[in-house]
PDB file of N, CA and C in Angstrom:
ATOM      1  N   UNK A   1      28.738  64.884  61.034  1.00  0.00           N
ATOM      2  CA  UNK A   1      29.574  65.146  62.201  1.00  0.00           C
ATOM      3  C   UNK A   1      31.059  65.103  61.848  1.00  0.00           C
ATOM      4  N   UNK A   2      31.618  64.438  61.241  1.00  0.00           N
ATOM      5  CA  UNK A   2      32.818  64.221  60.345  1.00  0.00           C
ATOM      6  C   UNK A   2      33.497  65.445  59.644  1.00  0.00           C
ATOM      7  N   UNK A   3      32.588  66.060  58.880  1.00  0.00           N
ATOM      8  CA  UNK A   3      32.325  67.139  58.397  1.00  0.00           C
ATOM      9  C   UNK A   3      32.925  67.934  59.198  1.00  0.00           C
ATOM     10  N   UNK A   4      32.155  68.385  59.858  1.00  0.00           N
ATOM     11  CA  UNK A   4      32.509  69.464  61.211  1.00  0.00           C
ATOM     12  C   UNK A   4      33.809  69.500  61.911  1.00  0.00           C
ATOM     13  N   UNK A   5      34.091  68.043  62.127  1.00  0.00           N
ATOM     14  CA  UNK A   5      35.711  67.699  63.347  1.00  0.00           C
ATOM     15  C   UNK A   5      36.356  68.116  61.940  1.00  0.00           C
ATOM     16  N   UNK A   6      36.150  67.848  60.832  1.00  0.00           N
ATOM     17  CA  UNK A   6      37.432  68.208  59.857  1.00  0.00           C
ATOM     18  C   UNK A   6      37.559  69.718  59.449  1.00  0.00           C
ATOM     19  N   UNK A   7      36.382  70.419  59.386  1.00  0.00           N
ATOM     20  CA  UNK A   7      37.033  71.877  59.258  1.00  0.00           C
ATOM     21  C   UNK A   7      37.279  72.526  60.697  1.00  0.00           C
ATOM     22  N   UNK A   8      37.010  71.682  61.574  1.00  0.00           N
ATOM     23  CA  UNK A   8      37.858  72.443  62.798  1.00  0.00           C
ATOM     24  C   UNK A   8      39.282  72.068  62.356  1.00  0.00           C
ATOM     25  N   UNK A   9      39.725  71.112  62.081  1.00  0.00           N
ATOM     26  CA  UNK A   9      40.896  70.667  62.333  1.00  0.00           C
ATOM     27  C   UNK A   9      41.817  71.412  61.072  1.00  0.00           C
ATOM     28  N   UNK A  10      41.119  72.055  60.176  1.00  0.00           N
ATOM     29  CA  UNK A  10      41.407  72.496  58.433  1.00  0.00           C
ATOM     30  C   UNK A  10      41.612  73.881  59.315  1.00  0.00           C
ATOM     31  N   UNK A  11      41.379  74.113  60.102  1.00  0.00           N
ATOM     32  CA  UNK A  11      41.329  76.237  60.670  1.00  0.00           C
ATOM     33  C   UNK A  11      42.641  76.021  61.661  1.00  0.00           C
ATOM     34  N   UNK A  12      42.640  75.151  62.818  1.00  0.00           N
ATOM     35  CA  UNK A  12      43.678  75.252  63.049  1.00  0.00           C
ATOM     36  C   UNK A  12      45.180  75.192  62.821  1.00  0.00           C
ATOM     37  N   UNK A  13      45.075  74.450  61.222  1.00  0.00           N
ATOM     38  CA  UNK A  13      46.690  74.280  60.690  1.00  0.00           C
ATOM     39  C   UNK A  13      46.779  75.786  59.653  1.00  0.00           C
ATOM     40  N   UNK A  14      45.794  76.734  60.086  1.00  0.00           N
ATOM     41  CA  UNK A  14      46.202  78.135  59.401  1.00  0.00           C
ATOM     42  C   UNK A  14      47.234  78.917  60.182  1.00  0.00           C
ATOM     43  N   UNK A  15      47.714  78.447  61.469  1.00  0.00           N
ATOM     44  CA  UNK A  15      48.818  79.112  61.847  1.00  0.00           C
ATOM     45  C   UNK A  15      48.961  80.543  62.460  1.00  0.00           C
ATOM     46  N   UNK A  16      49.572  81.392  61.838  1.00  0.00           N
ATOM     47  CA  UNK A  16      49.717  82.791  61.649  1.00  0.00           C
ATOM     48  C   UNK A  16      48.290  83.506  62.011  1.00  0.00           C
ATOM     49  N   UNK A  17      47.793  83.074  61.105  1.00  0.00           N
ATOM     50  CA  UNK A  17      46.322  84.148  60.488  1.00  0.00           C
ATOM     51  C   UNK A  17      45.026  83.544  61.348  1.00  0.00           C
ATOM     52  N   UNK A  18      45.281  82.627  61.660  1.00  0.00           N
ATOM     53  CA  UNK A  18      44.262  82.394  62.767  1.00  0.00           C
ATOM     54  C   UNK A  18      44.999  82.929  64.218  1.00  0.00           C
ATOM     55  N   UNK A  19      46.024  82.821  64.403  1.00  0.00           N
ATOM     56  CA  UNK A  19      46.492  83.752  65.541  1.00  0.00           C
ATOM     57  C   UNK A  19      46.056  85.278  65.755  1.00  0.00           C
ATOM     58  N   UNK A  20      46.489  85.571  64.329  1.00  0.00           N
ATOM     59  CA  UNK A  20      46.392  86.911  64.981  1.00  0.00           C
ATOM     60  C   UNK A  20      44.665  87.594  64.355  1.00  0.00           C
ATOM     61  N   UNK A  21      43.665  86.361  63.970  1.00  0.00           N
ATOM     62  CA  UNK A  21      42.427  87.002  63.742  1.00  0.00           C
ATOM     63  C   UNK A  21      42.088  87.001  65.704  1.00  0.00           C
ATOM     64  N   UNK A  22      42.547  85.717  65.893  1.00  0.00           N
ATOM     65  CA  UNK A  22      42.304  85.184  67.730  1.00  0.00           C
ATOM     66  C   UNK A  22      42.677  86.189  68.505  1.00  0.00           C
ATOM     67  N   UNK A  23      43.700  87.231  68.329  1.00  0.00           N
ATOM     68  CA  UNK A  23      43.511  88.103  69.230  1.00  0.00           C
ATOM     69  C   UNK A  23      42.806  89.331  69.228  1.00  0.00           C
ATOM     70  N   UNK A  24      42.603  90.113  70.624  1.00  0.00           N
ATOM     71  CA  UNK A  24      41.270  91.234  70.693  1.00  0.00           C
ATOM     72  C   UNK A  24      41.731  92.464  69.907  1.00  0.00           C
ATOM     73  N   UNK A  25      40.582  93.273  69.745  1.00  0.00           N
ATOM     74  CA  UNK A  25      41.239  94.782  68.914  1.00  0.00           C
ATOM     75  C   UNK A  25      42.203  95.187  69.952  1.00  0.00           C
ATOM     76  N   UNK A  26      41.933  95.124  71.248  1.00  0.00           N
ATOM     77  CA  UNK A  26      42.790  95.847  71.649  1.00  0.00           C
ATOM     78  C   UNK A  26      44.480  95.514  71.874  1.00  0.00           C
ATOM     79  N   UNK A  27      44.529  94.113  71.308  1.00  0.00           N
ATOM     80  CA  UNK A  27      45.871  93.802  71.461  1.00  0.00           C
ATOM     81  C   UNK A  27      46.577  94.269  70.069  1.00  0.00           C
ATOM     82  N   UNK A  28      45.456  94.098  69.592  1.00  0.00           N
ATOM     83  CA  UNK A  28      46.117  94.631  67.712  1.00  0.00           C
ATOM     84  C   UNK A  28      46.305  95.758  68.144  1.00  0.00           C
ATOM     85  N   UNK A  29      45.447  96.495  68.391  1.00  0.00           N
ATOM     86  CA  UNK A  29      45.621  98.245  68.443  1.00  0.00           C
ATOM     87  C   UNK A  29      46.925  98.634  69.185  1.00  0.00           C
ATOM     88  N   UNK A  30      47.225  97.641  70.394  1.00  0.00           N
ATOM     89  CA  UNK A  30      48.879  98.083  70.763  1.00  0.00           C
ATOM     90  C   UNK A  30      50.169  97.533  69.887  1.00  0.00           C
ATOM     91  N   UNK A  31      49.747  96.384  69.069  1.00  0.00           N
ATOM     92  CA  UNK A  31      50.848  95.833  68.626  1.00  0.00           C
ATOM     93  C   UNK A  31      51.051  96.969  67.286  1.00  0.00           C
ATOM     94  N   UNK A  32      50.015  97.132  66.920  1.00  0.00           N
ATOM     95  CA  UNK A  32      49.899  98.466  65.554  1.00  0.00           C
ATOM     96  C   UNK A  32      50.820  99.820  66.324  1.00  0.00           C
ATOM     97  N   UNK A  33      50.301  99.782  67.239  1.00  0.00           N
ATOM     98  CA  UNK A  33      50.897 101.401  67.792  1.00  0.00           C
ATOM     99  C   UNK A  33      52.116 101.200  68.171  1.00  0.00           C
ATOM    100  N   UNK A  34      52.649  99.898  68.310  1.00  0.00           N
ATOM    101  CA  UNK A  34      54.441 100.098  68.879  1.00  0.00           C
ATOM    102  C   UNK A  34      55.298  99.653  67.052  1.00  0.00           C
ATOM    103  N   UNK A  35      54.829  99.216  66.361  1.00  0.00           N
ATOM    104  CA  UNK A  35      55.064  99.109  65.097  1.00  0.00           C
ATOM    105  C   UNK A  35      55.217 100.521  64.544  1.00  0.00           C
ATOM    106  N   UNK A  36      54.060 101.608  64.770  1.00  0.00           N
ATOM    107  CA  UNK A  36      54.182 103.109  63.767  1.00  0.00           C
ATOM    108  C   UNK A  36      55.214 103.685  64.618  1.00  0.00           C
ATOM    109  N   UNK A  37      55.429 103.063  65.849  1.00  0.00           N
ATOM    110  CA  UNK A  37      56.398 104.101  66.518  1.00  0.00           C
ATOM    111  C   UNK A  37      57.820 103.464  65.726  1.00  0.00           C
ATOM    112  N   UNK A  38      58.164 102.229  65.724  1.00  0.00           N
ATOM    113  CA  UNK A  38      59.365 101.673  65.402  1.00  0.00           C
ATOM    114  C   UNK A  38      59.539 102.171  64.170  1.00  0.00           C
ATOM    115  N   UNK A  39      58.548 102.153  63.002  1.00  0.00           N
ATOM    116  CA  UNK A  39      58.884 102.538  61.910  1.00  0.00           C
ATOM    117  C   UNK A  39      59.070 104.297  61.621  1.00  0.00           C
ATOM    118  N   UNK A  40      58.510 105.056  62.485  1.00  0.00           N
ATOM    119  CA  UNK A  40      58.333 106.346  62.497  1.00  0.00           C
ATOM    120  C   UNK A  40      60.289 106.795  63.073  1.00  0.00           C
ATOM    121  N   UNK A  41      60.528 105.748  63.993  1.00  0.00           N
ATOM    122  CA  UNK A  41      61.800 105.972  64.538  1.00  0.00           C
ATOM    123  C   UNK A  41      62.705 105.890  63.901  1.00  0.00           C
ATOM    124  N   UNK A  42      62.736 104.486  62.705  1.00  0.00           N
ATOM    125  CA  UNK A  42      63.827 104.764  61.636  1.00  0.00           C
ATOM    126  C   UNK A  42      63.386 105.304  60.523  1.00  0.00           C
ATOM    127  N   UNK A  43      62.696 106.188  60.534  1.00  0.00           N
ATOM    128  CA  UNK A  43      62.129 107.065  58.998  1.00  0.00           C
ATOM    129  C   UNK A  43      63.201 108.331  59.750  1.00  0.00           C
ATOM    130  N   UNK A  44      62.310 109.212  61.071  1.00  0.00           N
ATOM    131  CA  UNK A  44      62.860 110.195  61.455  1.00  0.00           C
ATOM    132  C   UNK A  44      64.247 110.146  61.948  1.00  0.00           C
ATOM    133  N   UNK A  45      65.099 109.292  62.382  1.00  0.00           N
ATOM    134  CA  UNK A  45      66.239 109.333  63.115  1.00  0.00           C
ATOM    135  C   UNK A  45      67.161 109.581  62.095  1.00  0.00           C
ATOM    136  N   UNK A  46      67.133 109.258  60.944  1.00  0.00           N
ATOM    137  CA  UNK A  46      68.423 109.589  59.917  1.00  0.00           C
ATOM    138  C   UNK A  46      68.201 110.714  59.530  1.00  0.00           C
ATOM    139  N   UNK A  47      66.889 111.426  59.135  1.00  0.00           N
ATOM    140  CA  UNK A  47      66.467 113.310  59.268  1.00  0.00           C
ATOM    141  C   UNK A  47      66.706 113.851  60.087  1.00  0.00           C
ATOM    142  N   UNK A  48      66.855 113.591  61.535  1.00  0.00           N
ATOM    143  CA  UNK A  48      66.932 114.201  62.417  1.00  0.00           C
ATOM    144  C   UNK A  48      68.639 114.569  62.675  1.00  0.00           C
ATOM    145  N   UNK A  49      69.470 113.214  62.155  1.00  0.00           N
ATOM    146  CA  UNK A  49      70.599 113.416  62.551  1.00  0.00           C
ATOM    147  C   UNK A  49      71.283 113.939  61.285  1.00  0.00           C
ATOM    148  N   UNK A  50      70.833 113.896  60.270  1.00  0.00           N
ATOM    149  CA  UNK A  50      71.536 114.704  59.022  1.00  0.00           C
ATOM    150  C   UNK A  50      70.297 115.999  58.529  1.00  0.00           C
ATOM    151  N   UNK A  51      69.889 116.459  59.119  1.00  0.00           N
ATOM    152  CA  UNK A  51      68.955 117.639  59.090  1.00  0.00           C
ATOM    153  C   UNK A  51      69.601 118.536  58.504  1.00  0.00           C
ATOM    154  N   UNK A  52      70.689 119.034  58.452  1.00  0.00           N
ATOM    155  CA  UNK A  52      71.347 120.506  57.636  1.00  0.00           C
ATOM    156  C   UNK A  52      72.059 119.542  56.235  1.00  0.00           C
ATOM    157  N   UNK A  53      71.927 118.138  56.039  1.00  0.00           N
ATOM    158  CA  UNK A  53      71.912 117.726  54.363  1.00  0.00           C
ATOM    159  C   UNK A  53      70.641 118.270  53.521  1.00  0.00           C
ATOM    160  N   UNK A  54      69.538 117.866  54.162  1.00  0.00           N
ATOM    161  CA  UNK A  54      68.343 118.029  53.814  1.00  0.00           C
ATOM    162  C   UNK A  54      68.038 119.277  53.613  1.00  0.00           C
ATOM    163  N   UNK A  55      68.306 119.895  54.394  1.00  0.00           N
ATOM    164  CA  UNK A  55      67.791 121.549  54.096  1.00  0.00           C
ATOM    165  C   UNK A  55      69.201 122.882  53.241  1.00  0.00           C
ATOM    166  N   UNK A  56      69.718 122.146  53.116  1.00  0.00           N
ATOM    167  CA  UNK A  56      70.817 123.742  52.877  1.00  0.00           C
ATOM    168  C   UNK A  56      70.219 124.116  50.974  1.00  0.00           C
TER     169      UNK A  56
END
């Protein structure tokens, strides 16, 4: 029984990674989708605004 209370207690000082195994796909799946947008935003926004460097 000892055993047991101690790897409960060994999972919860993982922090981070037990957080975010704890949440549902579907919260990952939005936190993923506002991430590709943020990163998609500063990939494209400096192409977009220097577009005739890139191409001439």
């Amino acid at each position: 029984m000892v055993e047991k209370n101690e790897k409960r207690e060994g999972r919860k000082k993982k922090g981070k990674l037990t957080f975010i195994s704890n949440l549902s796909f579907r919260t990952k799946f939005i936190i993923e989708v506002i991430l590709m947008i943020v990163v998609g935003f500063l990939v494209l926004y400096p192409l977009i605004l220097y577009w005739r460097f890139f191409f001439i």
